[in-house]
C-alpha atoms as a PDB file:
ATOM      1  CA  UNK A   1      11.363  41.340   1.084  1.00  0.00           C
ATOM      2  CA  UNK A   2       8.055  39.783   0.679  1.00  0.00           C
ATOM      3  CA  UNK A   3       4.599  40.594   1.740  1.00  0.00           C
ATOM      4  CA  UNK A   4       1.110  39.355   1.121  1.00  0.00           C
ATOM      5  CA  UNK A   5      -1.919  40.876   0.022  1.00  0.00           C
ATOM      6  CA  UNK A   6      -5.251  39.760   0.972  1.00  0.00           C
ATOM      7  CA  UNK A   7      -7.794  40.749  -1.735  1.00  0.00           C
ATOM      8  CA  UNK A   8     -11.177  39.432  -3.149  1.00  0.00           C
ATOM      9  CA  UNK A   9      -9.813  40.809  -6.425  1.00  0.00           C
ATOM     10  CA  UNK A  10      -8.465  38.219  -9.336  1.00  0.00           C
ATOM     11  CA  UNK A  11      -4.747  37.668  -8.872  1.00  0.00           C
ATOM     12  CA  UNK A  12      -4.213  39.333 -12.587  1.00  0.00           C
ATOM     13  CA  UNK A  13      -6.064  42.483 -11.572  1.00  0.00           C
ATOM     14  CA  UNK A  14      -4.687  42.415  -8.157  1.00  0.00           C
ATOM     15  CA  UNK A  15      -0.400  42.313  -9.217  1.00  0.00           C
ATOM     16  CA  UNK A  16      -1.332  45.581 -11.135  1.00  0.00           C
ATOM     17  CA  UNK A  17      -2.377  47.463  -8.214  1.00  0.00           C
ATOM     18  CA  UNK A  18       0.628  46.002  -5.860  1.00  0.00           C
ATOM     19  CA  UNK A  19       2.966  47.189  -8.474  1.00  0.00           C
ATOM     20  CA  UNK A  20       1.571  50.388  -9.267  1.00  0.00           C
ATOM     21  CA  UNK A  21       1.171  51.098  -4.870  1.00  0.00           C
ATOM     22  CA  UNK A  22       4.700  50.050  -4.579  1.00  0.00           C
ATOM     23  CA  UNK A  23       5.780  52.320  -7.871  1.00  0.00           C
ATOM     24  CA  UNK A  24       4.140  55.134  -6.077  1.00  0.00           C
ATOM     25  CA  UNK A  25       5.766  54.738  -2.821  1.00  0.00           C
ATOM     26  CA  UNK A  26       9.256  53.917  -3.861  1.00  0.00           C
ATOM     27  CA  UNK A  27       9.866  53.769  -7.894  1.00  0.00           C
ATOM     28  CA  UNK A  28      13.169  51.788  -7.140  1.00  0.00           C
ATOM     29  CA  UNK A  29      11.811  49.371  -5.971  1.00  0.00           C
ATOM     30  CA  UNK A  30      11.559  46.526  -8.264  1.00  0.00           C
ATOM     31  CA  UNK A  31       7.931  44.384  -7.991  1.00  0.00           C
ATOM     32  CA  UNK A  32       8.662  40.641  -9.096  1.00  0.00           C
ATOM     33  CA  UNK A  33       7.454  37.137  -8.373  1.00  0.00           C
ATOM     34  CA  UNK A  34       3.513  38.127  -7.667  1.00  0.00           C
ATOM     35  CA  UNK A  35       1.883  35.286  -7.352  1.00  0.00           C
ATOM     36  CA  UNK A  36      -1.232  33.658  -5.512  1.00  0.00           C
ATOM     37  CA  UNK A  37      -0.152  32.430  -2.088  1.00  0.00           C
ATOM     38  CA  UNK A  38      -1.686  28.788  -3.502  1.00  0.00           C
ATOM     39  CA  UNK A  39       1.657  28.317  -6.065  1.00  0.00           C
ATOM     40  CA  UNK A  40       3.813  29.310  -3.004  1.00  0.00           C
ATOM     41  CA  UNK A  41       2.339  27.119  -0.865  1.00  0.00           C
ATOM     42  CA  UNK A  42       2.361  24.113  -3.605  1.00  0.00           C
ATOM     43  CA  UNK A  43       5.973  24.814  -4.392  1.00  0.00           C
ATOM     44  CA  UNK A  44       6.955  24.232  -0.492  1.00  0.00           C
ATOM     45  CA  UNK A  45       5.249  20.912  -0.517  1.00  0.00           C
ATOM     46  CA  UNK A  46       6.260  19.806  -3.895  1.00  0.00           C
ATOM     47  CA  UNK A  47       8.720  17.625  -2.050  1.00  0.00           C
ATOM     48  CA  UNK A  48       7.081  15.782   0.762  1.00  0.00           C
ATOM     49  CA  UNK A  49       3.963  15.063  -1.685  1.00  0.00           C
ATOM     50  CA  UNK A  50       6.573  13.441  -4.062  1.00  0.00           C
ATOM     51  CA  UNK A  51       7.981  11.859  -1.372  1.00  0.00           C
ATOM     52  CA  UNK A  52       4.782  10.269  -0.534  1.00  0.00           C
ATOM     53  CA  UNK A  53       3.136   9.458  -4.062  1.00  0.00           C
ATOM     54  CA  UNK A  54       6.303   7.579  -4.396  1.00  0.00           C
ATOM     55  CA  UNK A  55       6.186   5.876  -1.014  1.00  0.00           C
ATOM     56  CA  UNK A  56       2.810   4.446  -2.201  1.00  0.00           C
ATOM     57  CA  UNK A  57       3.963   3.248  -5.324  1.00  0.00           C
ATOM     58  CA  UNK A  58       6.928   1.439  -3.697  1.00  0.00           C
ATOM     59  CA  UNK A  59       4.403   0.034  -0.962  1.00  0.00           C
ATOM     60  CA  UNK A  60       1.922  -0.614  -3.662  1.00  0.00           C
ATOM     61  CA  UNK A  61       4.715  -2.886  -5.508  1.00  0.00           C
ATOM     62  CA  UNK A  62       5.673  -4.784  -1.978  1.00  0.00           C
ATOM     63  CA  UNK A  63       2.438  -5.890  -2.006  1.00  0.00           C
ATOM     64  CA  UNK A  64       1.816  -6.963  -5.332  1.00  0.00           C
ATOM     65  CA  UNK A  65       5.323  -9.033  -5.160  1.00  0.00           C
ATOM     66  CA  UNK A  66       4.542 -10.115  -1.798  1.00  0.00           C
ATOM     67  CA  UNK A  67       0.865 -11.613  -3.552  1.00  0.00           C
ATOM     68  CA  UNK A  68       2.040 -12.900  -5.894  1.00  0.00           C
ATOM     69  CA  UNK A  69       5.449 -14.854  -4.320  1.00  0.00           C
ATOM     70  CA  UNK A  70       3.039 -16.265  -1.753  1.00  0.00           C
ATOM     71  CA  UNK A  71       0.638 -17.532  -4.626  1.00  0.00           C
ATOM     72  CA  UNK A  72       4.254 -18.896  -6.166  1.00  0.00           C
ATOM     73  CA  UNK A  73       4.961 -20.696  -2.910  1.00  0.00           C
ATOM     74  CA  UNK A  74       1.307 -21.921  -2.685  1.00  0.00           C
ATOM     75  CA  UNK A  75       1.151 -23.426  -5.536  1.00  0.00           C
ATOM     76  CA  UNK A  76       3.954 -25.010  -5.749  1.00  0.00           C
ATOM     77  CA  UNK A  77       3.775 -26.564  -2.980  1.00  0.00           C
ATOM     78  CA  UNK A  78       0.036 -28.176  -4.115  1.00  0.00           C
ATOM     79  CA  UNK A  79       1.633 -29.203  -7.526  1.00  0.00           C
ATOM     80  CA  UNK A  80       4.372 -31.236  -4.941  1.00  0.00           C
ATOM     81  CA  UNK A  81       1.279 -32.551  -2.486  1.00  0.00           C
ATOM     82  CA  UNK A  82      -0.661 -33.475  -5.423  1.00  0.00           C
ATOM     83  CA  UNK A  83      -0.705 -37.242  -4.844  1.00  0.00           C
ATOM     84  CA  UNK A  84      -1.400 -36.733  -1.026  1.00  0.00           C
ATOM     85  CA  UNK A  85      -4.609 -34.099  -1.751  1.00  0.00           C
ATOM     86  CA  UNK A  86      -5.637 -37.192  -4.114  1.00  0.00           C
ATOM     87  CA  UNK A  87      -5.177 -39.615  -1.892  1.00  0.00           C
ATOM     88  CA  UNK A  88      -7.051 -37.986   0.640  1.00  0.00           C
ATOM     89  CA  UNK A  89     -10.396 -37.306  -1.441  1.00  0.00           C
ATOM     90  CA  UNK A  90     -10.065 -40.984  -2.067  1.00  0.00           C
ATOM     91  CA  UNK A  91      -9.697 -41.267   1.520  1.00  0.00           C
ATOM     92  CA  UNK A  92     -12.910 -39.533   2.371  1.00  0.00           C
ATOM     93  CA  UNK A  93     -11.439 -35.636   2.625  1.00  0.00           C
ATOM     94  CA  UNK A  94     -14.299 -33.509   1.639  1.00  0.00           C
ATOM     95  CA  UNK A  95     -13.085 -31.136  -1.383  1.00  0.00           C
ATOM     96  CA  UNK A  96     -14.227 -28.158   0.617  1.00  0.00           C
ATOM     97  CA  UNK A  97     -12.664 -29.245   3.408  1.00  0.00           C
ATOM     98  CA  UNK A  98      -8.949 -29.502   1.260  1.00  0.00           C
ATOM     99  CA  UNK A  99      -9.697 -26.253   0.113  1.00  0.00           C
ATOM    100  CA  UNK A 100     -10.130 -24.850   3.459  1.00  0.00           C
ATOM    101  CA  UNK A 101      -6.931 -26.680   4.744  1.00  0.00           C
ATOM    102  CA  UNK A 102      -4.868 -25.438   2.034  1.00  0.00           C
ATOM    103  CA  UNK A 103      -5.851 -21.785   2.126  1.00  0.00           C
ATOM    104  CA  UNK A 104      -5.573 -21.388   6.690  1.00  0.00           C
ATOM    105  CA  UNK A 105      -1.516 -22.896   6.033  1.00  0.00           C
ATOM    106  CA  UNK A 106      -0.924 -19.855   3.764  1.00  0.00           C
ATOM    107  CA  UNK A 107      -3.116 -17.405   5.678  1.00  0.00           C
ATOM    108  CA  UNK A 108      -0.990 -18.986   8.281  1.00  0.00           C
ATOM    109  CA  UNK A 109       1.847 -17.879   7.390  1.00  0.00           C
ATOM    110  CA  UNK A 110       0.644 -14.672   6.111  1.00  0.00           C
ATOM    111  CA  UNK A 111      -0.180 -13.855   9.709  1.00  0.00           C
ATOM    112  CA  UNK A 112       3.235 -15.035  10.965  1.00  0.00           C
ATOM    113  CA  UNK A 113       5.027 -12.781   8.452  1.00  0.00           C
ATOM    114  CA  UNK A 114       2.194  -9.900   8.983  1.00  0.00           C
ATOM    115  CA  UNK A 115       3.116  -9.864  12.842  1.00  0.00           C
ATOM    116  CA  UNK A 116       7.226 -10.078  11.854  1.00  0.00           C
ATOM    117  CA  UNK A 117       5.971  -6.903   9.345  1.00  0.00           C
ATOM    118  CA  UNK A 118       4.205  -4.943  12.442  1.00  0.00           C
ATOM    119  CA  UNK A 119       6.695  -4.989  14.644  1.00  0.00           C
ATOM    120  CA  UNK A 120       9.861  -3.741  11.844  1.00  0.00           C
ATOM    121  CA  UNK A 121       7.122  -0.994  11.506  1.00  0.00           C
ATOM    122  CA  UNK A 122       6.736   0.202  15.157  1.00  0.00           C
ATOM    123  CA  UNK A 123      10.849   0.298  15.139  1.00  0.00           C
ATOM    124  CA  UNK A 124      11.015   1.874  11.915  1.00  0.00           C
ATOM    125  CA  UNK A 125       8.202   4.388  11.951  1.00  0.00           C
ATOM    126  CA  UNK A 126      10.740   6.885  13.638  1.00  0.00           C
ATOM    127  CA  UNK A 127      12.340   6.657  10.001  1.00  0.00           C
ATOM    128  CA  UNK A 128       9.188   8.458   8.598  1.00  0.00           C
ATOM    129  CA  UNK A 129       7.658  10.218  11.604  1.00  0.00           C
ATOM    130  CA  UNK A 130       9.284  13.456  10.199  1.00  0.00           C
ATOM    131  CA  UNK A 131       6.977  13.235   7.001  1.00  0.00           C
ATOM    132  CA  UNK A 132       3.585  12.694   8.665  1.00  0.00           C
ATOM    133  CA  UNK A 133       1.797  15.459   9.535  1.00  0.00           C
ATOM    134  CA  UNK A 134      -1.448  15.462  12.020  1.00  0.00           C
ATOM    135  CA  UNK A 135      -1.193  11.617  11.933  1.00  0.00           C
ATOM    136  CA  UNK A 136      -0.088   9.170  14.586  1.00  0.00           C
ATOM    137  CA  UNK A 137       2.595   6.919  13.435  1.00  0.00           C
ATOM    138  CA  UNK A 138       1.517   4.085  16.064  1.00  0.00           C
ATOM    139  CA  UNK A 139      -1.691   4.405  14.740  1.00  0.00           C
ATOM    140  CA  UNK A 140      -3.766   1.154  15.875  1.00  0.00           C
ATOM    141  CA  UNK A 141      -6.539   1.477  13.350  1.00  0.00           C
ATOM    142  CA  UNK A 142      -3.891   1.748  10.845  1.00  0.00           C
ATOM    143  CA  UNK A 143      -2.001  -0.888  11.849  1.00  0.00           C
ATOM    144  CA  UNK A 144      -5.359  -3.431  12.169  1.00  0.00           C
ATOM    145  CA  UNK A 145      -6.010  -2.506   8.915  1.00  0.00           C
ATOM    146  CA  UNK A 146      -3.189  -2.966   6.965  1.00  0.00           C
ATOM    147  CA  UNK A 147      -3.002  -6.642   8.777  1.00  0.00           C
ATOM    148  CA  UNK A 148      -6.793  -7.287   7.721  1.00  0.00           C
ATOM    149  CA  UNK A 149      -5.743  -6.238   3.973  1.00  0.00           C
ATOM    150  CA  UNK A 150      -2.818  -8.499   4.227  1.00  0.00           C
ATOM    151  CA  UNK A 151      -4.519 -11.517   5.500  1.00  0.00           C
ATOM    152  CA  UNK A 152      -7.209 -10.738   2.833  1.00  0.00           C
ATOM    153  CA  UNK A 153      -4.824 -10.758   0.240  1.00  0.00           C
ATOM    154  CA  UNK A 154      -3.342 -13.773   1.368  1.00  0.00           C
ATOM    155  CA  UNK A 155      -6.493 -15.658   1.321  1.00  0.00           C
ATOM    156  CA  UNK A 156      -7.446 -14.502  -1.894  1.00  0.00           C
ATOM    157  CA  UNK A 157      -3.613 -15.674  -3.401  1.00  0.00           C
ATOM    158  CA  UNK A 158      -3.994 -18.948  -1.444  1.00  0.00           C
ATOM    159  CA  UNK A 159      -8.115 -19.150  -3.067  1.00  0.00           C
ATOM    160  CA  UNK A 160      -6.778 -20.729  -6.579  1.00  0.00           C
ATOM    161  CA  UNK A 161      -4.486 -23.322  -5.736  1.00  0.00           C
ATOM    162  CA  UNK A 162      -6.482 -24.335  -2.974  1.00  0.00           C
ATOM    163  CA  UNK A 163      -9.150 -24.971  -5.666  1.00  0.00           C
ATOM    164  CA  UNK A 164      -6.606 -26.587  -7.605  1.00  0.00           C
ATOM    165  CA  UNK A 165      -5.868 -29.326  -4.845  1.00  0.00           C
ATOM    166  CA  UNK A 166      -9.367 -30.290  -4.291  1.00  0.00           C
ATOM    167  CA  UNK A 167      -9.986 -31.150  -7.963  1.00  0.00           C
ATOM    168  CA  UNK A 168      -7.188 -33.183  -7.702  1.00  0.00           C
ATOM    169  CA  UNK A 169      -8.012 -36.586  -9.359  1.00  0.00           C
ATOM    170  CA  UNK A 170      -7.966 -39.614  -6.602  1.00  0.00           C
ATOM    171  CA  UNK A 171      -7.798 -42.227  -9.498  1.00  0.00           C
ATOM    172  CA  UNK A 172      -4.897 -40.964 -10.918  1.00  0.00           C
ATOM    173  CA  UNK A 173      -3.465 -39.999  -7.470  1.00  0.00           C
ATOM    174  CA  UNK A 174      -3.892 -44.067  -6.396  1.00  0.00           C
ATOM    175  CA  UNK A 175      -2.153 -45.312  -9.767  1.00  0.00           C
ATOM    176  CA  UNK A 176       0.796 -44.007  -9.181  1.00  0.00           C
ATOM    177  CA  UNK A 177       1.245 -44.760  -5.472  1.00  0.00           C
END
């Protein structure tokens, strides 16, 4: 059986005088596991805030992999264009203008692959609908937010070899054509 005691004592003082009021009523009963309702309460949601804190780090690591393959694929793809970006300062190209080129294609495609990622979430949010609590899974502000971070991220990954490309060299870029 368990019952709970509201009291404005401390929880020390407070298990003496459940024990002894239980003692006096019935001395066979035995009095054990007193505790504040707080540890019961913690012990419940132990799991579901494990659950989570693990969720984040797993979501945390998607995105740093996801950064830092698109930054990969960026960049290797201005170490390959490298005669072309030179060619085209020669040309005229402005090297903000490069920059900016370089840095919409992978935002680009970080929008393509954002919208793929919204829609696998509004099928698979029934998966995790069980472990929200108060929250709408389909969320909108939630959604547009996670999509701004993304594309944000993506512009920032794309930022450095974009800068690369427009300090490619147009001399060198011309000798070798």
């Amino acid at each position: 059986m368990n019952f709970v005691v509201r009291s404005s004592l401390p929880a020390q003082q407070l298990a003496g005088l459940v024990q002894a009021a239980v003692k006096e009523l019935n001395p066979s009963i035995p009095v054990t596991n007193i505790a504040p309702l707080t540890r019961y309460v913690d012990a419940a949601l132990s799991q579901a805030r494990f659950t989570f804190v693990l969720m984040q780090v797993v979501g945390g690591l998607a995105v740093f992999l996801a950064a830092i393959g698109l930054y990969s694929v960026i960049a290797f793809v201005v170490a390959q264009r490298t005669r072309e970006f030179g060619i085209r300062l020669a040309l005229g190209e402005t090297p903000g203008g490069l920059k900016r080129k370089v840095v919409v294609r992978g935002v680009t495609i970080v929008a393509a692959s954002a919208a793929v990622g919204v829609v696998a979430a509004l099928l698979a949010v029934r998966a995790v609908e069980a472990l929200l609590y108060e929250v709408n899974p389909y969320d909108p502000v939630i959604f547009g937010t996670v999509v701004v971070f993304l594309l944000a991220l993506g512009a920032a990954a794309c930022y450095a070899p974009a800068r690369r490309a427009s300090r490619a060299d147009p001399l060198s870029a011309l000798r070798m054509e």
